[in-house]
Protein backbone atom coordinates (compact mmCIF):
# COMPACT_ATOMS: atom_id res chain seq x y z
CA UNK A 1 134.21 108.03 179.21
CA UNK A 2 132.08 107.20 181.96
CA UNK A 3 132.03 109.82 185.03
CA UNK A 4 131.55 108.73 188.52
CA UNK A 5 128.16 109.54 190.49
CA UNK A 6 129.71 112.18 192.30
CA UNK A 7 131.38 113.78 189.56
CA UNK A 8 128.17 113.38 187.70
CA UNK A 9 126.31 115.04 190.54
CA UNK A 10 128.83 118.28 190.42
CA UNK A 11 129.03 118.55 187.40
CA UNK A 12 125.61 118.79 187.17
CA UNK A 13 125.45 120.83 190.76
CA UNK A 14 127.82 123.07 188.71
CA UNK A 15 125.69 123.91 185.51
CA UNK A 16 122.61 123.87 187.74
CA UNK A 17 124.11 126.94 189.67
CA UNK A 18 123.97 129.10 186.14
CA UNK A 19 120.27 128.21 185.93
CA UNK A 20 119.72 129.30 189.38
CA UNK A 21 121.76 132.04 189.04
CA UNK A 22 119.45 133.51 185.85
CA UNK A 23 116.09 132.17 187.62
CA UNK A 24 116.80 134.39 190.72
CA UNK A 25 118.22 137.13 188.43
CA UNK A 26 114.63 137.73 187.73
CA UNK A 27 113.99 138.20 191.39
CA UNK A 28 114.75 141.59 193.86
CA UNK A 29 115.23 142.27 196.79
CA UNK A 30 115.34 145.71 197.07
CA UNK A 31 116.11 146.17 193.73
CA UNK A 32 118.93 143.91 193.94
CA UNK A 33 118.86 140.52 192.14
CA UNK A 34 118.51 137.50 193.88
CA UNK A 35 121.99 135.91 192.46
CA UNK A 36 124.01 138.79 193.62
CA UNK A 37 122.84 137.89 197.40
CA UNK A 38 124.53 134.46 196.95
CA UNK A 39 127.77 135.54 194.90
CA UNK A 40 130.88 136.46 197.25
CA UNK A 41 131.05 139.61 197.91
CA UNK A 42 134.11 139.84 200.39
CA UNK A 43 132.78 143.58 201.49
CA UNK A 44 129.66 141.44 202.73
CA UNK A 45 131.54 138.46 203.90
CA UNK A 46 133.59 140.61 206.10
CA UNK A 47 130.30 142.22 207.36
CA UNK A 48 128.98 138.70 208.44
CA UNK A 49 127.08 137.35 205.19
CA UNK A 50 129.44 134.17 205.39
CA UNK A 51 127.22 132.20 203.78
CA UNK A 52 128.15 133.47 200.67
CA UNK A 53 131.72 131.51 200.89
CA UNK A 54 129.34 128.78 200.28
CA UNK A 55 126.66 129.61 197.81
CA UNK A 56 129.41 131.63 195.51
CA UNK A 57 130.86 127.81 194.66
CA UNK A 58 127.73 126.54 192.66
CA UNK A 59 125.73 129.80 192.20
CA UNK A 60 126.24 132.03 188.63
CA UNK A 61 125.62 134.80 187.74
CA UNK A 62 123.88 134.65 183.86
CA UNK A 63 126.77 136.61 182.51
CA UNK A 64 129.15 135.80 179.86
CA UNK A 65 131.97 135.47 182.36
CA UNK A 66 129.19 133.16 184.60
CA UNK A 67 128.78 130.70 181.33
CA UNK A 68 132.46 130.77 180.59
CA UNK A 69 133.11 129.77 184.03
CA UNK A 70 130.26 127.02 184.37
CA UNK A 71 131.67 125.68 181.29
CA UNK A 72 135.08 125.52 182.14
CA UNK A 73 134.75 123.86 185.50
CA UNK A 74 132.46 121.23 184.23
CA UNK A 75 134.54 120.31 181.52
CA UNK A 76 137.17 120.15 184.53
CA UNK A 77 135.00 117.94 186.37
CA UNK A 78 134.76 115.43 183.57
CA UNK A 79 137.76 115.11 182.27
CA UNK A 80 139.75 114.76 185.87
CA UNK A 81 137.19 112.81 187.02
CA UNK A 82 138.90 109.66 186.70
CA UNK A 83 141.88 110.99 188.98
CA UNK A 84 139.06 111.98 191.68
CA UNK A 85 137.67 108.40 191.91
CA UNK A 86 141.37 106.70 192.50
CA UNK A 87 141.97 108.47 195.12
CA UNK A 88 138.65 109.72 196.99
CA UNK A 89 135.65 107.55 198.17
CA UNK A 90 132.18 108.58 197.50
CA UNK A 91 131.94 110.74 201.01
CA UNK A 92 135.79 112.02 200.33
CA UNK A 93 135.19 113.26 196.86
CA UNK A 94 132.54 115.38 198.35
CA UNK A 95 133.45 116.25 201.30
CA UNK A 96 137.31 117.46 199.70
CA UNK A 97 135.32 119.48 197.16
CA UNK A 98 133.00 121.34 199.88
CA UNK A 99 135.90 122.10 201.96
CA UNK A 100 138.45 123.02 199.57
CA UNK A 101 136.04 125.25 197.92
CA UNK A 102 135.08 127.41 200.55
CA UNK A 103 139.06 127.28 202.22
CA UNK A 104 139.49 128.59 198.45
CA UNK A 105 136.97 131.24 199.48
CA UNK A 106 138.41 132.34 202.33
CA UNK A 107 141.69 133.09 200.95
CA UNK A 108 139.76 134.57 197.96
CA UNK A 109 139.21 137.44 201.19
CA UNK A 110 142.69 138.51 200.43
CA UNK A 111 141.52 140.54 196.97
CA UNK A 112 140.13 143.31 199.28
CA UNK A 113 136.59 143.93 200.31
CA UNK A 114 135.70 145.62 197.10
CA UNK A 115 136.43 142.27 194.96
CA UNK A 116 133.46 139.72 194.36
CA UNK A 117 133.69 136.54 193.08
CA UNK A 118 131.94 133.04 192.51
CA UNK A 119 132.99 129.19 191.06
CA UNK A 120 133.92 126.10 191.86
CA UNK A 121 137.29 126.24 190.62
CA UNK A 122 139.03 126.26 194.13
CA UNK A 123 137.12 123.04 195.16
CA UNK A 124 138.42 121.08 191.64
CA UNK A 125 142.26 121.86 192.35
CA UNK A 126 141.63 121.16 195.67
CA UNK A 127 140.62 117.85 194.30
CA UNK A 128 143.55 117.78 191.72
CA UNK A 129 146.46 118.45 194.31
CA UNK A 130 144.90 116.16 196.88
CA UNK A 131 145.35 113.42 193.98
CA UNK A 132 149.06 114.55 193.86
CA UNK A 133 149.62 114.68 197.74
CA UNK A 134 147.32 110.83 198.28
CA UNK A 135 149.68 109.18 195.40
CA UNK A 136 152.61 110.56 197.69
CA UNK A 137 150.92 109.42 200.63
CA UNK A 138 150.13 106.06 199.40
CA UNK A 139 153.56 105.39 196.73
CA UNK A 140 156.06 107.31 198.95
CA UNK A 141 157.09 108.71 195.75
CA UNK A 142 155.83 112.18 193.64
CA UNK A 143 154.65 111.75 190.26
CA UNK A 144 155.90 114.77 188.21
CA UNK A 145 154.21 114.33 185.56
CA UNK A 146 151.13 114.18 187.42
CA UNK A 147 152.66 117.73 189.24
CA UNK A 148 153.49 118.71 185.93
CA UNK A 149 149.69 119.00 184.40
CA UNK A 150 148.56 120.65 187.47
CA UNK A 151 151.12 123.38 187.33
CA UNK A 152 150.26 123.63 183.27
CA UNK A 153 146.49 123.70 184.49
CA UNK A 154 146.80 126.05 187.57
CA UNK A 155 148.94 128.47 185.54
CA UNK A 156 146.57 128.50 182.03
CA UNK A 157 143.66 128.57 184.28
CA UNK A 158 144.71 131.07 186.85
CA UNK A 159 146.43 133.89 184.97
CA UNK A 160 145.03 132.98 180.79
CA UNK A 161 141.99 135.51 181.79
CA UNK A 162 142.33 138.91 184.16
CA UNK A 163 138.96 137.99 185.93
CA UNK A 164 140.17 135.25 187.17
CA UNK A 165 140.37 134.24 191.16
CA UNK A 166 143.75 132.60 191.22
CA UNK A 167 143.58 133.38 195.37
CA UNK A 168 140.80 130.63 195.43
CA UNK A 169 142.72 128.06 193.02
CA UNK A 170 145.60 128.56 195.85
CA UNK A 171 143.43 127.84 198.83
CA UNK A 172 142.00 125.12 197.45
CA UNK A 173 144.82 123.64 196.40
CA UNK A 174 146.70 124.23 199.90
CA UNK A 175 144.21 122.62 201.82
CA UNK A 176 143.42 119.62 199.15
CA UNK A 177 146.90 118.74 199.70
CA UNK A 178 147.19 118.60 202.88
CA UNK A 179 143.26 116.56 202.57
CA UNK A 180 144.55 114.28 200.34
CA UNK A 181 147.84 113.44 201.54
CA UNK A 182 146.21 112.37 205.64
CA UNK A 183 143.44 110.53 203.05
CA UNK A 184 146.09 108.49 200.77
CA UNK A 185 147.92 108.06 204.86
CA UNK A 186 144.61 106.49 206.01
CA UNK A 187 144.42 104.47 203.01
CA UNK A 188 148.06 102.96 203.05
CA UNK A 189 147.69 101.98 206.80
CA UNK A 190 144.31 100.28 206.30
CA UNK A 191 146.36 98.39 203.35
CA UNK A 192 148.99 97.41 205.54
CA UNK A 193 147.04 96.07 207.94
CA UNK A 194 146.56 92.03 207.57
CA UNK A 195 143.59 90.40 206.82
C-alpha cells in the first residue's frame, strides 16, 4: 500500500505530536507541563486560549490514552488514505483536515468547560464523510456501502471507549460533508465543461 504525500505527512504530523507532547512534558511553566498548554482545555478556550482548538489536533499528551489515540488515528490515516486522494487534491486534503479538525473542536465546546481533550480524529471523519458527500456530488447517487463503513467506524470509534470525544467526530464530520460535497460540485462542473 502506498500512502499519498499528504497522508504521509499527517500521519507522520500525527505521531510527531506524541513526541512533542512527551518532549514538552519535561518542560513547566509554572509548574505546569508544557503539553497541557497546547491540549484543549474548553475552560481555557472559553477564557480566550483559542489556540488550543488548533494545537489539541496534533499535540499528545505521553499518556496511555495519548499513544492509544496516536495509534489509532494513524492507522486511520493509512488505511483511508486511498479514499482521501480520489476525492481531495493535494491543497484540499489539507486544507479539509485543518478545518474539519478544529470545526470538530469547536463543537467538542459542548462537553462543558471542565472537559479537555486532544486528536485528530474530528479532522479524519471530516475527511471520510466529505468522501461520501464529493461521490454524491460528483455520481448524483449515495454509495451505502461507502455510508455503511463510516457509520460502523463512527459508532466503534466514538462510543467502543468512555474517553472518547464523539462531539469532535460529529463536527468534523458535519462540516467535511458539507466541504466535500461543494468540492466533488466544483469538480463535476470543471468535468462538464468542454475542452
Amino acid at each position: 500500500m502506498q500512502l499519498s504525500r499528504q497522508g504521509r505527512n499527517l500521519t507522520v504530523a500525527v505521531v510527531g505530536g506524541l513526541a512533542v507532547g512527551t518532549a514538552l512534558a519535561f518542560v513547566s511553566v509554572d509548574g505546569v507541563p508544557l503539553t497541557y498548554l497546547l491540549l484543549q482545555f474548553n475552560g481555557l478556550v472559553i477564557r480566550g486560549w483559542v489556540w488550543q482548538l488548533v494545537t489539541s489536533v496534533v499535540v499528545a499528551p505521553p499518556t496511555w490514552s495519548g499513544l492509544f489515540d496516536v495509534g489509532f488515528n494513524a492507522m486511520a490515516l493509512v488505511w483511508l488514505d486511498g479514499f482521501f486522494t480520489l476525492a481531495y487534491n493535494k491543497n484540499q486534503y489539507y486544507a479539509v483536515f485543518l478545518a474539519t479538525a478544529v470545526a470538530g473542536n469547536v463543537v467538542s465546546l459542548a462537553n462543558g468547560p471542565k472537559a479537555a481533550s486532544f486528536g485528530a480524529s474530528g479532522g479524519i471523519f471530516g475527511l471520510l464523510a466529505g468522501v461520501i458527500s464529493f461521490n454524491v456530488a460528483t455520481n448524483r447517487r449515495v454509495d451505502f456501502i461507502l455510508v455503511a463503513w463510516f457509520i460502523v467506524i463512527f459508532i466503534v470509534s466514538s462510543f467502543l471507549f468512555a474517553s472518547v470525544d464523539w462531539l469532535a467526530h460529529v463536527g468534523g464530520a458535519l462540516l467535511g460533508l458539507v466541504l466535500g460535497y461543494a468540492i466533488g460540485g466544483r469538480r463535476r462542473a470543471d468535468d462538464s465543461v468542454p475542452s
